[in-house]
C-alpha atoms as a PDB file:
ATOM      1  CA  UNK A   1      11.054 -56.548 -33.426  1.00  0.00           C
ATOM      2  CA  UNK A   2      13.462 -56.332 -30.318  1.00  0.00           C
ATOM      3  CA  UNK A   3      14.654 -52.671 -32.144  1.00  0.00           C
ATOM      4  CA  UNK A   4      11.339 -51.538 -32.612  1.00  0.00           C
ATOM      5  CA  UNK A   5      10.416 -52.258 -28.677  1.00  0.00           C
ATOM      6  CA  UNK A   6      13.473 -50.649 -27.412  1.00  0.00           C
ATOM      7  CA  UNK A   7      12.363 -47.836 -30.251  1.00  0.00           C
ATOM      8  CA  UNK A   8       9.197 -47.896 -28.527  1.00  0.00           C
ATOM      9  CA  UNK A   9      10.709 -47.491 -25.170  1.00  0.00           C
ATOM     10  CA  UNK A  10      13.130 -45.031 -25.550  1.00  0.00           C
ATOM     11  CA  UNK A  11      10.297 -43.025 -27.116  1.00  0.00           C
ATOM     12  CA  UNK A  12       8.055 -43.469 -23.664  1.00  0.00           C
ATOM     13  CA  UNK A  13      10.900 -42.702 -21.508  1.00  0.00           C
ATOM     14  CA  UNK A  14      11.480 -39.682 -23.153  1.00  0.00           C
ATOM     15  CA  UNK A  15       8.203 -38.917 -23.215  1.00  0.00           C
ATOM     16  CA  UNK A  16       7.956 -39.457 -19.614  1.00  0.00           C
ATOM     17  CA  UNK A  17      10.782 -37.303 -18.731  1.00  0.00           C
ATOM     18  CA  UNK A  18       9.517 -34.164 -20.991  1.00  0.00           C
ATOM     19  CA  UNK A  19       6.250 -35.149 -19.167  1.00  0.00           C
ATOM     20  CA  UNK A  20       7.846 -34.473 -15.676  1.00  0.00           C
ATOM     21  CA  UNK A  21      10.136 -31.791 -17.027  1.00  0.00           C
ATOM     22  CA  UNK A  22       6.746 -29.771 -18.281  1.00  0.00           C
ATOM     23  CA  UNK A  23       4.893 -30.694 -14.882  1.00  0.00           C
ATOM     24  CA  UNK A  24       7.680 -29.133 -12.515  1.00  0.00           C
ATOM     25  CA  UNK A  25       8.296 -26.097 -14.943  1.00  0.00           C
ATOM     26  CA  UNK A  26       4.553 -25.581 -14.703  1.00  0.00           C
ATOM     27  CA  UNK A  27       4.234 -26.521 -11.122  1.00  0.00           C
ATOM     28  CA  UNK A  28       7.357 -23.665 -10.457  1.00  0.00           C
ATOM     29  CA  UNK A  29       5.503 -21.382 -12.789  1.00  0.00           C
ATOM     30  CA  UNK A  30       1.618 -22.141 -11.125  1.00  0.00           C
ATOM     31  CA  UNK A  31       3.443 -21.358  -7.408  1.00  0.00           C
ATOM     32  CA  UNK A  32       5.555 -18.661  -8.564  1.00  0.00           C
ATOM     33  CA  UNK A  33       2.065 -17.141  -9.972  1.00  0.00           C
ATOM     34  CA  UNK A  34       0.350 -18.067  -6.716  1.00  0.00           C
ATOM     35  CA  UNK A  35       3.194 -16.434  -4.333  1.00  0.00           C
ATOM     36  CA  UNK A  36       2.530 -13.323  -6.943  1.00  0.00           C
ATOM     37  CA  UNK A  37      -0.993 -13.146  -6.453  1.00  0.00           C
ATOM     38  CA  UNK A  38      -1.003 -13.376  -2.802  1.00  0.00           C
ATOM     39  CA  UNK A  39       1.371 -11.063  -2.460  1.00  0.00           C
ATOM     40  CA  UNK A  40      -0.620  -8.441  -4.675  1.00  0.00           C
ATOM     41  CA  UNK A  41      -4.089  -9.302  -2.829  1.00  0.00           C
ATOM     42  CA  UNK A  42      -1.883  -9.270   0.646  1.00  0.00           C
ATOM     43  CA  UNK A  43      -0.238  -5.929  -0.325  1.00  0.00           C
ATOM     44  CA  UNK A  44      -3.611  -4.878  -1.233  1.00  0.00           C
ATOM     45  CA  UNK A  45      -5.050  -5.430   2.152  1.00  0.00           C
ATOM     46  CA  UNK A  46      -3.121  -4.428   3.817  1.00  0.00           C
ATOM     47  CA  UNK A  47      -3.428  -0.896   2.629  1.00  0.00           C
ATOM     48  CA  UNK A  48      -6.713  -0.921   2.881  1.00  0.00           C
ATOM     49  CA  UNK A  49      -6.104  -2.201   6.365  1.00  0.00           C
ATOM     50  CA  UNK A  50      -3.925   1.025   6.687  1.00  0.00           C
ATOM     51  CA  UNK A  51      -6.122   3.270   4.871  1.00  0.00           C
ATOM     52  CA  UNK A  52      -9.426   2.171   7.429  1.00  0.00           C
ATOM     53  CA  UNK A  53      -7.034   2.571  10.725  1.00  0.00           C
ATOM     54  CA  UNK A  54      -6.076   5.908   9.435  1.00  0.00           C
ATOM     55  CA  UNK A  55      -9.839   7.079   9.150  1.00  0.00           C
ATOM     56  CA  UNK A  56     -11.326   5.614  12.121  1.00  0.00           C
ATOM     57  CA  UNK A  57      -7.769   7.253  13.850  1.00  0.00           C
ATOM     58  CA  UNK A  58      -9.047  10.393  12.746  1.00  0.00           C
ATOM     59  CA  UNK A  59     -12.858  10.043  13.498  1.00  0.00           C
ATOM     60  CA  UNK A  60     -11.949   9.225  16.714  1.00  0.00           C
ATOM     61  CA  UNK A  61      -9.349  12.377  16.827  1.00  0.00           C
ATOM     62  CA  UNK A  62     -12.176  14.537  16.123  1.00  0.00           C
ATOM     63  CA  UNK A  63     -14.574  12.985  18.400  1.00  0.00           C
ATOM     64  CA  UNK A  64     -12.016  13.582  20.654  1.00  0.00           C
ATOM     65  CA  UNK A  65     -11.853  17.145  20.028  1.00  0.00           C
ATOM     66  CA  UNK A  66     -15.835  17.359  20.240  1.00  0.00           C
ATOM     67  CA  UNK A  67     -16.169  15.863  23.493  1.00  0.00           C
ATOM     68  CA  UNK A  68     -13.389  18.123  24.660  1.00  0.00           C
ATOM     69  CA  UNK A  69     -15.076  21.301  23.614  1.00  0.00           C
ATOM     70  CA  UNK A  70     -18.340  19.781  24.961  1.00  0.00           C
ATOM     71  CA  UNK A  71     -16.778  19.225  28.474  1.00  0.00           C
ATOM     72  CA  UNK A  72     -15.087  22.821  28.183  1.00  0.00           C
ATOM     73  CA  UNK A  73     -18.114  24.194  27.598  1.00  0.00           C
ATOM     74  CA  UNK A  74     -20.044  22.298  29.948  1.00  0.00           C
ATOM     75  CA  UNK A  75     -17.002  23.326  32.935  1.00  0.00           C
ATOM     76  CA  UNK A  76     -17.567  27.256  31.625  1.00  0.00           C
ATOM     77  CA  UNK A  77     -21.820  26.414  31.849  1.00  0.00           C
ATOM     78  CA  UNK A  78     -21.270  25.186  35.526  1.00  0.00           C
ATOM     79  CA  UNK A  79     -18.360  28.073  36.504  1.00  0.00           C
ATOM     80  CA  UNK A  80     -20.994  30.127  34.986  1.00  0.00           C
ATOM     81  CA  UNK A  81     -23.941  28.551  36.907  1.00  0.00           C
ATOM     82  CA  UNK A  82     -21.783  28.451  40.747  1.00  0.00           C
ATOM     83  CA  UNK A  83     -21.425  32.191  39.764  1.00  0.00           C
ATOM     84  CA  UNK A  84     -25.516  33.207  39.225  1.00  0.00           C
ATOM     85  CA  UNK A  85     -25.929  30.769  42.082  1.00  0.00           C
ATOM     86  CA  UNK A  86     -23.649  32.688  44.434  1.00  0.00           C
ATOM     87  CA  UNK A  87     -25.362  35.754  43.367  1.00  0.00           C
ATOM     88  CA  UNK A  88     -28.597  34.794  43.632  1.00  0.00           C
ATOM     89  CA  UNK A  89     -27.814  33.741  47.426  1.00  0.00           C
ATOM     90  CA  UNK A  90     -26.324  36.988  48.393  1.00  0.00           C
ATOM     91  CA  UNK A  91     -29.203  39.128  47.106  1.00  0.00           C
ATOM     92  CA  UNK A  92     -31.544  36.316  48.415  1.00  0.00           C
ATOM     93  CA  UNK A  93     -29.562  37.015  51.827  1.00  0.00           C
ATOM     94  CA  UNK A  94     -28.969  40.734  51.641  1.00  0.00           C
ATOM     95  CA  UNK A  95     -33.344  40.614  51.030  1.00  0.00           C
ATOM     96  CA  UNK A  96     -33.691  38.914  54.260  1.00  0.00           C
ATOM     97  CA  UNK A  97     -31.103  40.946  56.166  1.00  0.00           C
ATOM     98  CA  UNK A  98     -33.058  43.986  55.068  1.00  0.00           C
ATOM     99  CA  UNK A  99     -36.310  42.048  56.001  1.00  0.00           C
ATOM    100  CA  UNK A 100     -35.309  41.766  59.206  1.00  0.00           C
ATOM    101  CA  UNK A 101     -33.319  45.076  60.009  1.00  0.00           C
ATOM    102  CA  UNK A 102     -37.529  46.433  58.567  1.00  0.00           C
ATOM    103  CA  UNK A 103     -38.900  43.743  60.757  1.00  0.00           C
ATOM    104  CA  UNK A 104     -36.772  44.746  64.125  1.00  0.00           C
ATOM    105  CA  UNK A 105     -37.063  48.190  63.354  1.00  0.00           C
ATOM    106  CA  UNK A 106     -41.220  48.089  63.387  1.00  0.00           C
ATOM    107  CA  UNK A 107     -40.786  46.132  66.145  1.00  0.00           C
ATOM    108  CA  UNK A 108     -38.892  48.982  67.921  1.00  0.00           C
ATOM    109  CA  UNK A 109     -41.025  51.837  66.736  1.00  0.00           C
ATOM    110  CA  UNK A 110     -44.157  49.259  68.138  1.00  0.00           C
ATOM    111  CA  UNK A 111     -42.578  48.759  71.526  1.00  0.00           C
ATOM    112  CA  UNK A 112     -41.805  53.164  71.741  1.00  0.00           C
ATOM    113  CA  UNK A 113     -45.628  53.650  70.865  1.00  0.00           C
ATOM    114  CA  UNK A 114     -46.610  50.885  73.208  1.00  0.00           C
ATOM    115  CA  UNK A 115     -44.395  52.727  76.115  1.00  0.00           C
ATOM    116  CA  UNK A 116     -45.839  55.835  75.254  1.00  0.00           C
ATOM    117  CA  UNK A 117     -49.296  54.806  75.502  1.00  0.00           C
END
Protein backbone atom coordinates (compact mmCIF):
# COMPACT_ATOMS: atom_id res chain seq x y z
CA UNK A 1 0.00 0.00 0.00
CA UNK A 2 2.91 2.37 1.18
CA UNK A 3 4.50 1.49 -2.68
CA UNK A 4 1.46 2.18 -4.35
CA UNK A 5 1.12 5.82 -2.49
CA UNK A 6 4.62 6.75 -3.14
CA UNK A 7 3.63 5.23 -6.87
CA UNK A 8 0.88 7.55 -6.67
CA UNK A 9 3.02 10.42 -5.71
CA UNK A 10 5.79 10.23 -7.79
CA UNK A 11 3.20 10.05 -10.58
CA UNK A 12 1.57 13.64 -9.32
CA UNK A 13 4.85 15.19 -8.91
CA UNK A 14 5.74 14.44 -12.20
CA UNK A 15 2.74 15.38 -13.39
CA UNK A 16 3.03 18.61 -11.71
CA UNK A 17 6.35 19.40 -13.02
CA UNK A 18 5.38 18.55 -16.88
CA UNK A 19 2.36 20.71 -15.81
CA UNK A 20 4.66 23.76 -15.04
CA UNK A 21 7.18 22.78 -17.68
CA UNK A 22 4.11 23.02 -20.45
CA UNK A 23 2.75 26.32 -18.70
CA UNK A 24 6.17 28.32 -18.97
CA UNK A 25 6.96 26.84 -22.53
CA UNK A 26 3.51 28.10 -23.45
CA UNK A 27 3.65 31.20 -21.42
CA UNK A 28 7.36 31.93 -23.42
CA UNK A 29 5.64 30.90 -26.59
CA UNK A 30 2.04 33.12 -25.86
CA UNK A 31 4.62 36.36 -25.09
CA UNK A 32 7.01 35.60 -27.70
CA UNK A 33 3.71 35.58 -30.07
CA UNK A 34 2.45 38.72 -28.35
CA UNK A 35 5.95 40.74 -28.68
CA UNK A 36 5.49 39.41 -32.54
CA UNK A 37 2.23 40.75 -33.03
CA UNK A 38 2.82 44.06 -31.59
CA UNK A 39 5.65 44.50 -33.30
CA UNK A 40 3.88 43.71 -36.77
CA UNK A 41 0.69 45.98 -35.82
CA UNK A 42 3.44 48.68 -34.38
CA UNK A 43 5.54 48.39 -37.59
CA UNK A 44 2.36 48.66 -39.34
CA UNK A 45 1.46 51.97 -37.89
CA UNK A 46 3.82 53.35 -37.99
CA UNK A 47 4.05 53.38 -41.73
CA UNK A 48 0.93 54.38 -42.07
CA UNK A 49 1.87 57.07 -39.63
CA UNK A 50 4.69 57.82 -42.22
CA UNK A 51 2.72 57.33 -45.23
CA UNK A 52 -0.23 60.15 -43.80
CA UNK A 53 2.74 62.75 -42.73
CA UNK A 54 4.13 62.33 -46.14
CA UNK A 55 0.70 63.30 -47.85
CA UNK A 56 -0.51 65.96 -45.69
CA UNK A 57 3.56 67.21 -46.15
CA UNK A 58 2.79 67.43 -49.62
CA UNK A 59 -0.82 68.92 -49.57
CA UNK A 60 0.46 71.44 -47.60
CA UNK A 61 3.64 71.87 -50.14
CA UNK A 62 1.24 72.53 -52.78
CA UNK A 63 -0.98 74.74 -50.90
CA UNK A 64 2.00 76.40 -50.34
CA UNK A 65 2.79 76.84 -53.85
CA UNK A 66 -0.96 78.04 -54.53
CA UNK A 67 -1.01 80.68 -52.09
CA UNK A 68 2.34 81.78 -53.42
CA UNK A 69 1.19 82.16 -56.96
CA UNK A 70 -2.02 83.72 -55.55
CA UNK A 71 -0.01 86.44 -53.63
CA UNK A 72 2.31 86.84 -56.85
CA UNK A 73 -0.42 87.43 -58.74
CA UNK A 74 -2.25 89.49 -56.45
CA UNK A 75 1.42 91.84 -55.98
CA UNK A 76 1.46 91.94 -60.16
CA UNK A 77 -2.77 92.89 -59.89
CA UNK A 78 -1.84 95.80 -57.44
CA UNK A 79 1.74 96.88 -59.39
CA UNK A 80 -0.64 96.71 -62.18
CA UNK A 81 -3.46 98.71 -60.48
CA UNK A 82 -0.72 101.72 -58.79
CA UNK A 83 0.22 101.85 -62.56
CA UNK A 84 -3.60 102.62 -64.25
CA UNK A 85 -3.99 104.63 -61.08
CA UNK A 86 -0.98 106.84 -61.76
CA UNK A 87 -2.18 107.17 -65.21
CA UNK A 88 -5.45 107.89 -64.68
CA UNK A 89 -4.23 110.90 -62.31
CA UNK A 90 -1.96 112.41 -64.80
CA UNK A 91 -4.51 112.54 -67.63
CA UNK A 92 -7.11 113.46 -64.90
CA UNK A 93 -4.45 116.36 -64.13
CA UNK A 94 -3.14 117.16 -67.57
CA UNK A 95 -7.48 117.59 -68.27
CA UNK A 96 -7.60 120.15 -65.65
CA UNK A 97 -4.35 121.91 -66.54
CA UNK A 98 -5.79 122.26 -70.01
CA UNK A 99 -9.15 123.31 -68.35
CA UNK A 100 -7.68 125.96 -66.87
CA UNK A 101 -4.93 127.22 -69.40
CA UNK A 102 -8.96 127.29 -71.74
CA UNK A 103 -10.45 128.83 -68.69
CA UNK A 104 -7.59 131.74 -68.19
CA UNK A 105 -7.29 132.13 -71.70
CA UNK A 106 -11.31 133.11 -72.17
CA UNK A 107 -10.80 134.97 -69.36
CA UNK A 108 -8.07 137.02 -71.16
CA UNK A 109 -9.74 137.28 -74.51
CA UNK A 110 -13.04 138.54 -72.07
CA UNK A 111 -11.02 141.15 -70.25
CA UNK A 112 -9.33 142.49 -74.17
CA UNK A 113 -13.06 142.72 -75.45
CA UNK A 114 -14.16 144.30 -72.22
CA UNK A 115 -11.13 147.01 -72.65
CA UNK A 116 -12.03 147.48 -76.04
CA UNK A 117 -15.52 148.22 -75.47
Amino acid sequence: KTEASQDKAEALASFEERALTMMKEMEVSHEADMKTSLNEVESKYSAEAENTFKSYTAEMEQLKKAYDDVKQSFGQLTVEAAAEKEAYIKQYEEALQRTQATLEEETRLAKDKFRLE
